[in-house]
Protein backbone atom coordinates (compact mmCIF):
# COMPACT_ATOMS: atom_id res chain seq x y z
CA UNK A 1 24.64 4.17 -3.22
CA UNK A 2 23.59 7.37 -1.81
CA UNK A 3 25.17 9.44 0.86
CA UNK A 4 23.54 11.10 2.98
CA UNK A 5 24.46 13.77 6.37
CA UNK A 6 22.68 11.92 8.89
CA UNK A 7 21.78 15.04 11.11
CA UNK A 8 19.77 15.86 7.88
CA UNK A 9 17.97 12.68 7.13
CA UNK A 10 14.65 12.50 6.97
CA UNK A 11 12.09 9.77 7.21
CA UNK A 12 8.35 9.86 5.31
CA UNK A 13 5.83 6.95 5.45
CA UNK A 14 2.38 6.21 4.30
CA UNK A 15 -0.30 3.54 3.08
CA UNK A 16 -2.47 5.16 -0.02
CA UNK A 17 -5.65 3.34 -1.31
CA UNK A 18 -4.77 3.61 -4.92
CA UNK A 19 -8.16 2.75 -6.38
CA UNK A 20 -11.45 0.67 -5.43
CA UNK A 21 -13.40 -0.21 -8.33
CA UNK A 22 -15.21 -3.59 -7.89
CA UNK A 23 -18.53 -1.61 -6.46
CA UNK A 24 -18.27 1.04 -9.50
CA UNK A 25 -17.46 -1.84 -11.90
CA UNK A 26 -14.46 -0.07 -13.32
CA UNK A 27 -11.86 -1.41 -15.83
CA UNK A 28 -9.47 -2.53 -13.34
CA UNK A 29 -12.58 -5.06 -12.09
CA UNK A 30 -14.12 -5.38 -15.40
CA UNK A 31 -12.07 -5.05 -18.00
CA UNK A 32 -9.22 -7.13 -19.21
CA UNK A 33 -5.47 -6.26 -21.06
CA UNK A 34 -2.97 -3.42 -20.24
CA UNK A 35 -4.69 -1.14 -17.10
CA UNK A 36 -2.76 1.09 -14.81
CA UNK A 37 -4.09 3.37 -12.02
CA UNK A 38 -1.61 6.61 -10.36
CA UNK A 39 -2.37 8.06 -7.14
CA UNK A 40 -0.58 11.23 -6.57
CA UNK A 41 0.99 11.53 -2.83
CA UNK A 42 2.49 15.15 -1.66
CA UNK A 43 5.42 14.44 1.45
CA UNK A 44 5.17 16.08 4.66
CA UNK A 45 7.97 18.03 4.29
CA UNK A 46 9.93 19.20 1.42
CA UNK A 47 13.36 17.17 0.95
CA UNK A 48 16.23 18.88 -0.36
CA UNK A 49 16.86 16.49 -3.61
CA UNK A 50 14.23 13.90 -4.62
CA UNK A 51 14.55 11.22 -2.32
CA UNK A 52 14.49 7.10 -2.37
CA UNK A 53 10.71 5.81 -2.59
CA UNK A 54 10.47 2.45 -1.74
CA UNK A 55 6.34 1.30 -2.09
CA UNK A 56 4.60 -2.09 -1.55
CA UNK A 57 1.44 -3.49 -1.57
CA UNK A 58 -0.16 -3.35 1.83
CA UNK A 59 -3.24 -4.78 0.18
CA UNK A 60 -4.91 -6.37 -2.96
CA UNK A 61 -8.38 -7.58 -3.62
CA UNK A 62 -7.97 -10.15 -6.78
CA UNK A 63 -10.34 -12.35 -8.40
CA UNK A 64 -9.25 -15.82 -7.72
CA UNK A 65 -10.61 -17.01 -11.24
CA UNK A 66 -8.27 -15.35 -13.32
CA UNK A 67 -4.24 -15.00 -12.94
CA UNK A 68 -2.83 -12.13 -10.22
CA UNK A 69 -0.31 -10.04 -11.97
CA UNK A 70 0.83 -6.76 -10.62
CA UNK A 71 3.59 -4.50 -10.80
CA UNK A 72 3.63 -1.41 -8.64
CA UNK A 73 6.03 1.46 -8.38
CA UNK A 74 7.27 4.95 -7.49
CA UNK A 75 7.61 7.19 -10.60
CA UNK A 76 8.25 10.94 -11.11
CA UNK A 77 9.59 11.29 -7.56
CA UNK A 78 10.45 14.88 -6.91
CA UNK A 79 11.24 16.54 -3.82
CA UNK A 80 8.02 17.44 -2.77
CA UNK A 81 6.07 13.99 -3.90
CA UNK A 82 5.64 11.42 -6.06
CA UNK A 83 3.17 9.18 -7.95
CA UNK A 84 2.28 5.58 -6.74
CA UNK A 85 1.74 3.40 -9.85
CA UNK A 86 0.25 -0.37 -10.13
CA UNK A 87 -0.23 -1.97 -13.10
CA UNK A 88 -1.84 -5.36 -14.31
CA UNK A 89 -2.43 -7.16 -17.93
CA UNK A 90 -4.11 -9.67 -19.63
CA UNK A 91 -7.13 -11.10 -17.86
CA UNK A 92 -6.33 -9.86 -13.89
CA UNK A 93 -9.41 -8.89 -12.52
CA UNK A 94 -8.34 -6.43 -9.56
CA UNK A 95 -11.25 -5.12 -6.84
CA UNK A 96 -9.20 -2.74 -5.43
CA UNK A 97 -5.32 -2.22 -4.49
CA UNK A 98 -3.61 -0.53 -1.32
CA UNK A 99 0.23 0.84 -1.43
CA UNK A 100 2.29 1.30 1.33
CA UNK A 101 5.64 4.05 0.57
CA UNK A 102 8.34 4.55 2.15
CA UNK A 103 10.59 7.56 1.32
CA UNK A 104 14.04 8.41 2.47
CA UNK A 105 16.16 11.38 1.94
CA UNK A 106 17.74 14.66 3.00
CA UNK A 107 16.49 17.63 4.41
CA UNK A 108 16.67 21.18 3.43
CA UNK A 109 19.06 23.00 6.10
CA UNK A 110 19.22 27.17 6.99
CA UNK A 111 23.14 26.51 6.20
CA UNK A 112 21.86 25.66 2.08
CA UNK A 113 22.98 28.33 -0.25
CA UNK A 114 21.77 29.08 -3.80
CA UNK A 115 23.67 31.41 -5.41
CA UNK A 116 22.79 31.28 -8.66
């Protein structure tokens, strides 16, 4: 569990197309096996540690002939931003794939010191 001053907490939200590849015919739509798309996102503000990304799909456009797999997550989360990630396998045939994040930490203060 983290703790957190909540006079310092901030609070960053968004909903990121990730990719859209059924009208370019791209692997994600075409292809078949181990695929994976990243879509890099940049917070509004600067936290003062990396903070907690939470994401989500907020939309996927699947074939309905072959089997939906996805797995989708928040990886190399610094303080300034992070990198959505969705994945699929096998033969998934994805259109295109929205992510909602949610991201949850502290803030920098003026009372901060770095002394070394």
């Amino acid at each position: 569990m983290r703790k957190m001053l909540a006079a310092r907490i901030g609070i960053d939200q968004g909903n990121t197309e990730v990719f859209s590849e059924f009208a370019s015919g791209g692997d994600m739509w075409t292809g078949d096996g181990t695929r994976e798309r990243r879509k890099a996102v940049t917070f509004s503000e600067r936290y003062r540690e990396p903070p907690t990304v939470q994401v989500a799909l907020s939309l996927w456009d699947m074939d309905q002939g072959a089997n939906i797999r996805a797995d989708v997550q928040a990886e190399n989360v610094t303080a300034t931003g992070f990198e959505l990630v969705f994945r699929t396998w096998c033969d998934s045939r994805v259109a295109r794939a929205r992510m909602s994040w949610l991201a949850i930490g502290e803030l920098p203060n003026d009372d901060d010191w770095d002394l070394y």
